[in-house]
N, C-alpha and C. Protein backbone atom coordinates (compact mmCIF):
# COMPACT_ATOMS: atom_id res chain seq x y z
N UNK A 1 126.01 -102.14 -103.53
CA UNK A 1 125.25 -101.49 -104.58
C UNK A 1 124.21 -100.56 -103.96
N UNK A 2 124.12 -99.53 -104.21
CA UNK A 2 123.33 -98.56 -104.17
C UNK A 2 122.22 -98.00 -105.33
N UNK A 3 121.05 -98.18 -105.03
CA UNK A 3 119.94 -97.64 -106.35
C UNK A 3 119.57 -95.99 -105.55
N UNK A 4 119.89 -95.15 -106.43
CA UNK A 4 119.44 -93.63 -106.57
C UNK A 4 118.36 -93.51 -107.84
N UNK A 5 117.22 -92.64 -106.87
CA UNK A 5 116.40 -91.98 -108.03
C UNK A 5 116.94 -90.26 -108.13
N UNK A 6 116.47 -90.03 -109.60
CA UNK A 6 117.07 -88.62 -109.64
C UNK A 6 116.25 -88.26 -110.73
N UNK A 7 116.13 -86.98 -110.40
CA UNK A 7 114.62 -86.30 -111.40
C UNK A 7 115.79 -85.37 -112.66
N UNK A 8 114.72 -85.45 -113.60
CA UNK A 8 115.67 -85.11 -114.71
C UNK A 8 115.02 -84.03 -115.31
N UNK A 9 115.74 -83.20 -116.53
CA UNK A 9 115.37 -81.99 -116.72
C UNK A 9 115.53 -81.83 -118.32
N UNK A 10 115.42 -81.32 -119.16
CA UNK A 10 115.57 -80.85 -120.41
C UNK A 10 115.30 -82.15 -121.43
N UNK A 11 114.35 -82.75 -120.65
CA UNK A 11 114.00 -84.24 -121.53
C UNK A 11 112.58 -83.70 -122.89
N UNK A 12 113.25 -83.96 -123.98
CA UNK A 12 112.39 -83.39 -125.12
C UNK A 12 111.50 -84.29 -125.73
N UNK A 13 111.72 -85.60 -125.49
CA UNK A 13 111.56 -86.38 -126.59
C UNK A 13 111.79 -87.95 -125.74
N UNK A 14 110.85 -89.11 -126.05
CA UNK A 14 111.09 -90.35 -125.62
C UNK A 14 112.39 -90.65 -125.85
N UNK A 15 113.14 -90.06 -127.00
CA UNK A 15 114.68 -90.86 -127.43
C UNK A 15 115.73 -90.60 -126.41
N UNK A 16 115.11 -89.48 -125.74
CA UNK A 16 116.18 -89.14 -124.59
C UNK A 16 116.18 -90.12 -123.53
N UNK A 17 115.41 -90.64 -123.18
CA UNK A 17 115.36 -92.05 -122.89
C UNK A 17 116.89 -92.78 -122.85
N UNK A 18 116.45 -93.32 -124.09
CA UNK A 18 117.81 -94.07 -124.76
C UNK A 18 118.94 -93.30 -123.89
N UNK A 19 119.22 -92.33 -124.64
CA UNK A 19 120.26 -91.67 -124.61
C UNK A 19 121.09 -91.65 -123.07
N UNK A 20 120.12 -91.48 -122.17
CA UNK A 20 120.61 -91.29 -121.10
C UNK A 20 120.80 -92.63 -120.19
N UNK A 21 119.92 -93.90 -121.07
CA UNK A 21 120.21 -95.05 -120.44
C UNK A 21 121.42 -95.71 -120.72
N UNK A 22 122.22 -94.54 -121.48
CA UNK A 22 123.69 -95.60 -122.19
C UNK A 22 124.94 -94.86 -121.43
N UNK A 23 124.51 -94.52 -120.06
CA UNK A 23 124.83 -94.15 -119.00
C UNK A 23 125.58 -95.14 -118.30
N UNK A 24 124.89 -96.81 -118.46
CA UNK A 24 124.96 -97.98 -117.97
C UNK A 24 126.26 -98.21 -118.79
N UNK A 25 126.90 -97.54 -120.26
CA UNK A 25 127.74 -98.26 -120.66
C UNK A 25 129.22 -97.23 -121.20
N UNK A 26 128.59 -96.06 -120.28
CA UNK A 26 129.96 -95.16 -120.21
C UNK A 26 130.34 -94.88 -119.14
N UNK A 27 129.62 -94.94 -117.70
CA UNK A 27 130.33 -95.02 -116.62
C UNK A 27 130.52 -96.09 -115.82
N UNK A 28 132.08 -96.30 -115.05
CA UNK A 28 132.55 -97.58 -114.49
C UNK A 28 131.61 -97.90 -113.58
N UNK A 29 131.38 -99.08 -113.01
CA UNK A 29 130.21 -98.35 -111.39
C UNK A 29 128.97 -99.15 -111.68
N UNK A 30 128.82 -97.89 -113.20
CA UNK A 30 126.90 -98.64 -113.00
C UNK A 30 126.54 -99.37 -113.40
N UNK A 31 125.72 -100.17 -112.61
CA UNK A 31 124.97 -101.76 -113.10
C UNK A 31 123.65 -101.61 -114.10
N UNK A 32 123.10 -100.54 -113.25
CA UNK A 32 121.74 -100.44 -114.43
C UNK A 32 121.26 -99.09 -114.33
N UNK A 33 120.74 -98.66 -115.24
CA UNK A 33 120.10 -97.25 -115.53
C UNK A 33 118.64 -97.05 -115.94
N UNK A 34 117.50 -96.97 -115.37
CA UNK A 34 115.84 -96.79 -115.83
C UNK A 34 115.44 -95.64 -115.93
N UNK A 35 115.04 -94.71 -117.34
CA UNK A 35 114.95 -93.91 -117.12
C UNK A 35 113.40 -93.73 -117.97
N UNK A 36 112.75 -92.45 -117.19
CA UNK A 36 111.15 -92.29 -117.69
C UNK A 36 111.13 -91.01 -118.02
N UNK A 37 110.77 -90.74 -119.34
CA UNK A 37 110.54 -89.41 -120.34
C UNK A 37 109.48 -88.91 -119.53
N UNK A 38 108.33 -89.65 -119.46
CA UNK A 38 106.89 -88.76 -119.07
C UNK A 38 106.78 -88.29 -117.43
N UNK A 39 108.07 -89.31 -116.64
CA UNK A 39 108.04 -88.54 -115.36
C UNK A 39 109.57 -87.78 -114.81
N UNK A 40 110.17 -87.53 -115.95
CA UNK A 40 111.23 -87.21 -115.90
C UNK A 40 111.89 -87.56 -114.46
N UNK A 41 111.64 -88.94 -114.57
CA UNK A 41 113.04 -89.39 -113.44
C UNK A 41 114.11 -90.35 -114.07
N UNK A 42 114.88 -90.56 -113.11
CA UNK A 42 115.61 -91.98 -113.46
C UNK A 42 116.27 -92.65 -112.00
N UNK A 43 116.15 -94.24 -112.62
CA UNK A 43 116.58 -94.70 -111.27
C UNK A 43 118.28 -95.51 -111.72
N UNK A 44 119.17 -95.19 -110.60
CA UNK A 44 120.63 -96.17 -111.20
C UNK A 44 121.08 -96.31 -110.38
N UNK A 45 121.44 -97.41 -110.05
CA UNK A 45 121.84 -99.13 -109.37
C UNK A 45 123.46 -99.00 -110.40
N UNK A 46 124.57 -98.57 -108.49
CA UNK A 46 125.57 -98.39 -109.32
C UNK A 46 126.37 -98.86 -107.55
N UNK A 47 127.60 -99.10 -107.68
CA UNK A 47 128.53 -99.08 -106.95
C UNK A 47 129.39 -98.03 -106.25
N UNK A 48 128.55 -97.60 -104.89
CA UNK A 48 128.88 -96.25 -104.28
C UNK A 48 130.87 -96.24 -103.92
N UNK A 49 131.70 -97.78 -104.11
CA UNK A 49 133.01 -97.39 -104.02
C UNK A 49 133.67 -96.90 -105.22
N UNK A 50 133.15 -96.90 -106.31
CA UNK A 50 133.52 -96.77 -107.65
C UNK A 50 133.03 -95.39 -108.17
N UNK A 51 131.86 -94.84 -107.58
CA UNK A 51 130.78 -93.92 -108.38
C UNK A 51 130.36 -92.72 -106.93
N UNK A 52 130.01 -91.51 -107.52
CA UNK A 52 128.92 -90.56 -106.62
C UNK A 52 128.17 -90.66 -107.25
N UNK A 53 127.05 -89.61 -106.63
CA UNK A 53 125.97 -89.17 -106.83
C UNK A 53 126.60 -88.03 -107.79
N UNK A 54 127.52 -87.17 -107.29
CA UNK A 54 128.05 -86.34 -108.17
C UNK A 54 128.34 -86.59 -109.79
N UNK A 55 129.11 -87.43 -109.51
CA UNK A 55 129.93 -87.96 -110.52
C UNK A 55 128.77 -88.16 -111.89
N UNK A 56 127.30 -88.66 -111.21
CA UNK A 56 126.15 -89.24 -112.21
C UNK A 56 125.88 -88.49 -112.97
N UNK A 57 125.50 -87.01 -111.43
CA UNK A 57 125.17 -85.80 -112.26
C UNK A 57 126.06 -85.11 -113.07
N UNK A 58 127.09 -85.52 -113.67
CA UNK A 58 127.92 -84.69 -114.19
C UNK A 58 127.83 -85.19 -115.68
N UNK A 59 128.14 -86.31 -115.31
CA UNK A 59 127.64 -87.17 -117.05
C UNK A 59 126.30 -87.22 -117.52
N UNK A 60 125.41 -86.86 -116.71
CA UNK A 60 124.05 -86.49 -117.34
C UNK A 60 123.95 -85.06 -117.71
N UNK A 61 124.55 -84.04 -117.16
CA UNK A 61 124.90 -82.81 -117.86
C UNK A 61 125.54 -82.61 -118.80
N UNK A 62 126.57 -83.28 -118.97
CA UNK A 62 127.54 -83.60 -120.24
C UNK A 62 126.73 -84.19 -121.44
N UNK A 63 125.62 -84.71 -120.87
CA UNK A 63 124.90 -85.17 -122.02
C UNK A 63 123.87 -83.99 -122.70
N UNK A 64 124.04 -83.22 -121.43
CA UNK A 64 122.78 -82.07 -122.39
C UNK A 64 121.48 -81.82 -121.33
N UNK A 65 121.38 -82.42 -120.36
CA UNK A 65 120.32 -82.84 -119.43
C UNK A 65 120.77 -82.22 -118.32
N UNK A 66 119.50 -82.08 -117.19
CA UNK A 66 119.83 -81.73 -115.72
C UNK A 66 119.17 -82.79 -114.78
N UNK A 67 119.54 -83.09 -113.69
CA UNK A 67 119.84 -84.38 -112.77
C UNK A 67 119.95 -83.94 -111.36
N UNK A 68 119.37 -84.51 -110.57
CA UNK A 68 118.85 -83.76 -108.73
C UNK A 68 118.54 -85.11 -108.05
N UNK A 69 119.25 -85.80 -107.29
CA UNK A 69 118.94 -86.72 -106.56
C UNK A 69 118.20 -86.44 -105.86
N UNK A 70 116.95 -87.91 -105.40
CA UNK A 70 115.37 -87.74 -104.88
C UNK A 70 115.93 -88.06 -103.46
N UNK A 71 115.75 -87.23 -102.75
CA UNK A 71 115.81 -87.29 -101.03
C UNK A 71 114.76 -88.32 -100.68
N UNK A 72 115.29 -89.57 -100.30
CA UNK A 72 114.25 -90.57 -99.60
C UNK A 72 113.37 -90.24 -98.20
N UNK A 73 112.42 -89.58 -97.70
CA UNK A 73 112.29 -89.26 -96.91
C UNK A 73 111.64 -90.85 -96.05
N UNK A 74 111.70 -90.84 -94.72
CA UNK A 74 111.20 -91.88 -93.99
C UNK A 74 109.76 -91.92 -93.44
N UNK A 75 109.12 -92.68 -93.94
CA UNK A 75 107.74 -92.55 -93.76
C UNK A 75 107.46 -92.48 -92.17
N UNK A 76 106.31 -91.67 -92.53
CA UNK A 76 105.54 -91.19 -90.73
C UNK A 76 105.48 -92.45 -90.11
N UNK A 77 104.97 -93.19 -88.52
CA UNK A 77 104.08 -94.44 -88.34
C UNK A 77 103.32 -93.52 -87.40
N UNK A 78 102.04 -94.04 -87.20
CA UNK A 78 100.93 -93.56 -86.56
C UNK A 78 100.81 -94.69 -85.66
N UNK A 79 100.95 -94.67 -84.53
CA UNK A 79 100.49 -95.51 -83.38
C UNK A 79 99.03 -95.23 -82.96
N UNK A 80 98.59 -96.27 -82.75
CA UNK A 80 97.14 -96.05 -82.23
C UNK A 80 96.89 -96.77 -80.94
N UNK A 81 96.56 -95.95 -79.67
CA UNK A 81 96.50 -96.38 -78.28
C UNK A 81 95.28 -97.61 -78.32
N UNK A 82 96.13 -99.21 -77.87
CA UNK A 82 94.08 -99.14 -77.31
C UNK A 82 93.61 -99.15 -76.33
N UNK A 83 92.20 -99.01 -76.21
CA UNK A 83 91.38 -98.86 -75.47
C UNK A 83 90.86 -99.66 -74.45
């Protein structure tokens, strides 16, 4: 299982919400779908042998919406010498 966040686009309204969380019950794959109106993201926990990233974005366009997977970047570490 794989969880992807992906920032979303043409979100009008809290109901879009909904709409895009029933994602969980039209494509094979995904386990769960969280999605947030006010920060237009969403996160989905799906099965990378069954599913893309592509594939997500395509059914979230089909819905009316736009969809951009969040590049995880790897946090800095700062070593500190001592003295």
């Amino acid at each position: 299982m794989k969880t992807q966040e992906f920032t979303l686009s043409n979100l009008t309204c809290p109901s879009c919400e909904e709409h895009i969380e029933e994602l969980e019950n039209i494509l094979a794959g995904v386990r769960s779908v969280k999605a947030n109106y006010k920060k237009s993201i969403m996160d989905v926990t799906y099965d990378e042998s069954k599913l893309s990233d592509g594939e997500i974005i395509e059914a979230v366009q089909d819905m009316g919406y736009g969809a951009q997977p969040v590049e995880i970047k790897p946090k800095k570490r700062f070593w500190h010498k001592k003295k």
